[in-house]
C-alpha atoms as a PDB file:
ATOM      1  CA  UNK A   1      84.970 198.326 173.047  1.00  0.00           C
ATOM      2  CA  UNK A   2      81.992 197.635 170.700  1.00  0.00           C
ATOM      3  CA  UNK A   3      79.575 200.028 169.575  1.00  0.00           C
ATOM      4  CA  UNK A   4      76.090 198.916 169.495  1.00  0.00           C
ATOM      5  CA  UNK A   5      73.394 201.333 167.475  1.00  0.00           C
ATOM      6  CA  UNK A   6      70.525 202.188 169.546  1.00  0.00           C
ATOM      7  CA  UNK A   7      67.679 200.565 167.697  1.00  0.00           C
ATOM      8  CA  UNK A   8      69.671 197.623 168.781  1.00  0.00           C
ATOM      9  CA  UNK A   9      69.995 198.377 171.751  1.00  0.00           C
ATOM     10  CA  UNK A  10      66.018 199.720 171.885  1.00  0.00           C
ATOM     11  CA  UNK A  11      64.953 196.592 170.322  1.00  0.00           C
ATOM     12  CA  UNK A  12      66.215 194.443 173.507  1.00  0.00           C
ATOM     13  CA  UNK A  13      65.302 196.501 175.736  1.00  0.00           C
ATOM     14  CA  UNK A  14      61.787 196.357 173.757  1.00  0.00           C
ATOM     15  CA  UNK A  15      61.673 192.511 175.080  1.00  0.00           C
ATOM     16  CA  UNK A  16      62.273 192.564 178.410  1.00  0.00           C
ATOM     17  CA  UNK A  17      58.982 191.173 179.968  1.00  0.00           C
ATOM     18  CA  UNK A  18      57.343 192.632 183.263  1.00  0.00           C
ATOM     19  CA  UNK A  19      58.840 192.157 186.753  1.00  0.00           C
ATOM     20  CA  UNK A  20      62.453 191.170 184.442  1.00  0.00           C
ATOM     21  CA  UNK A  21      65.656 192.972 184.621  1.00  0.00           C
ATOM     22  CA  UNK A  22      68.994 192.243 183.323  1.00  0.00           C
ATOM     23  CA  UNK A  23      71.773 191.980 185.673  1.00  0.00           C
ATOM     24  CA  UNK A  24      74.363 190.886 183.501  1.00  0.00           C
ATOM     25  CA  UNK A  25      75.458 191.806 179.937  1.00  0.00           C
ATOM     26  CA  UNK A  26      78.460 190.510 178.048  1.00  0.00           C
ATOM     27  CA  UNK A  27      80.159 190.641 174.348  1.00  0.00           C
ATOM     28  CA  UNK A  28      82.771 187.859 173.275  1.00  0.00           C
ATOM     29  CA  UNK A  29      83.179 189.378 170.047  1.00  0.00           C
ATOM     30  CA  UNK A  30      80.317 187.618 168.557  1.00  0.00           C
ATOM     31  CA  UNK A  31      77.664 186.623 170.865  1.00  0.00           C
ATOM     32  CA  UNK A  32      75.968 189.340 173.135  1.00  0.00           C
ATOM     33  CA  UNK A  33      75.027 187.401 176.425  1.00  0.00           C
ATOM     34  CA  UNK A  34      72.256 188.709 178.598  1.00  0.00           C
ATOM     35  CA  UNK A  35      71.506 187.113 182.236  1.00  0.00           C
ATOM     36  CA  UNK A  36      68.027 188.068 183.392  1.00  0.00           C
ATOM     37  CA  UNK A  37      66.163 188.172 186.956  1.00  0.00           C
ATOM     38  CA  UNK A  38      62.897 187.252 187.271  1.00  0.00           C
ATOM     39  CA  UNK A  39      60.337 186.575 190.094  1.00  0.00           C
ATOM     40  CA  UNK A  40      58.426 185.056 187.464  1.00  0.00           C
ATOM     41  CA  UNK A  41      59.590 181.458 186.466  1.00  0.00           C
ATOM     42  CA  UNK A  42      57.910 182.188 182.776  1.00  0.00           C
ATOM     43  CA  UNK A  43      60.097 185.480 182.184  1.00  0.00           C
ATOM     44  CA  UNK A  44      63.541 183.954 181.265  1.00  0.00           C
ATOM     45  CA  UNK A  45      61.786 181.801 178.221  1.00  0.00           C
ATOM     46  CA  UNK A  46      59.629 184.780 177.227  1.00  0.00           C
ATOM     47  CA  UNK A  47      62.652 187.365 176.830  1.00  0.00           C
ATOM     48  CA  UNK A  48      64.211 184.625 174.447  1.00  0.00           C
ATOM     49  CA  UNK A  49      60.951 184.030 172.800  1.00  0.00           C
ATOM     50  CA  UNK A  50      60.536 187.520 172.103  1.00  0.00           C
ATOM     51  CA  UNK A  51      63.809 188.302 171.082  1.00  0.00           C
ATOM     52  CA  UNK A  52      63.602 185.819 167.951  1.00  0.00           C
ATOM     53  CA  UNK A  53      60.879 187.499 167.283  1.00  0.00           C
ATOM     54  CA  UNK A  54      62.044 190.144 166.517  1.00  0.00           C
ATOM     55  CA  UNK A  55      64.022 188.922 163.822  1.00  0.00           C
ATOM     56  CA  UNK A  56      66.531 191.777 164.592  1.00  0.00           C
ATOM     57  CA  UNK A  57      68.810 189.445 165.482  1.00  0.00           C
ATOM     58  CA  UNK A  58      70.765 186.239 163.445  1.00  0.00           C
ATOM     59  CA  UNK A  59      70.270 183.941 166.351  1.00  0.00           C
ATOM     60  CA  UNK A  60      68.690 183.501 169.875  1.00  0.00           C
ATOM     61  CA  UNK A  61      70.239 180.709 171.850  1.00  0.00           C
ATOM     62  CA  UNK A  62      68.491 180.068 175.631  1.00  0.00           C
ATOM     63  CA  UNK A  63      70.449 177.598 177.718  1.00  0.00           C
ATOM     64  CA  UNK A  64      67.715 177.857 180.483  1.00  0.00           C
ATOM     65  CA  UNK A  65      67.470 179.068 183.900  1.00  0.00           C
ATOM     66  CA  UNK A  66      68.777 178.469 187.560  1.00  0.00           C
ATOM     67  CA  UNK A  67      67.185 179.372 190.720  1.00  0.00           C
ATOM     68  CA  UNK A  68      68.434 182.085 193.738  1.00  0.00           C
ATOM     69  CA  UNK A  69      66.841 181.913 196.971  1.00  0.00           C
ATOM     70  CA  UNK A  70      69.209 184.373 198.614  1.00  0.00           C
ATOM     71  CA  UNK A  71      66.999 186.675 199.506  1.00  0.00           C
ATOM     72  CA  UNK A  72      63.540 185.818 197.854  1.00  0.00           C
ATOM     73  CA  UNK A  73      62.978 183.577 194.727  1.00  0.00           C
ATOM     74  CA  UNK A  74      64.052 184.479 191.182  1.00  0.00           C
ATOM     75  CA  UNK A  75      64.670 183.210 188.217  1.00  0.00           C
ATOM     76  CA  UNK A  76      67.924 183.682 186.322  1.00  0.00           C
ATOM     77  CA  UNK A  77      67.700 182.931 182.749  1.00  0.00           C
ATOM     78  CA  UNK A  78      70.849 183.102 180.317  1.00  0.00           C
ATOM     79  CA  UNK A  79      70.088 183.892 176.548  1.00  0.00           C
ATOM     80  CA  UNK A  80      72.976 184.108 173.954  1.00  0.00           C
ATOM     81  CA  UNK A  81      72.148 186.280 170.905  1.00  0.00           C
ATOM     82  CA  UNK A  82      74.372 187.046 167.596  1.00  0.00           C
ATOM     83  CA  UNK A  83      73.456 190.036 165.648  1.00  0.00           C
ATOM     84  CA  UNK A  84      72.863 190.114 162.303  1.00  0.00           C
ATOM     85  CA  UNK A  85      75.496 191.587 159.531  1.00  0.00           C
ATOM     86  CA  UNK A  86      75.244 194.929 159.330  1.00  0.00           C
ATOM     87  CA  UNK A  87      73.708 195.764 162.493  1.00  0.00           C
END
């Protein structure tokens, strides 16, 4: 199981745009992936843009986002980041 500090953890969080959550989170060993839900179809794009940013981390990679229309509409965004060494 991988320990993450918490300014890491505080920086991300730090990101998240309004009306965003994230529903999924996942570690492969070297890329941390994050899947968002938005109602907003700008939100997905924004968390990546203000993730590099933050130059916390060694790279941002957003592979865009699908639609759900389950219930209402939202926006699922996917965004792949790799930390930097040391962090």
């Amino acid at each position: 199981m991988p320990i993450f500090r918490t300014g890491v953890l505080n920086s991300i969080n730090a990101c998240i745009p309004p009306d965003t959550s994230i529903s999924i989170i996942d570690f492969d060993g070297q890329w941390i992936t994050l899947q968002t839900r938005s109602t907003n179809l700008l939100r997905p794009s924004e968390f990546a843009r203000n993730l590099r940013n933050t130059k916390v981390f060694e790279d941002v990679v957003y592979s865009g986002y699908s639609i759900d229309i389950t219930t209402q509409v939202f926006y699922i965004g996917t965004v792949k980041i790799a930390m930097k060494v040391g962090n």
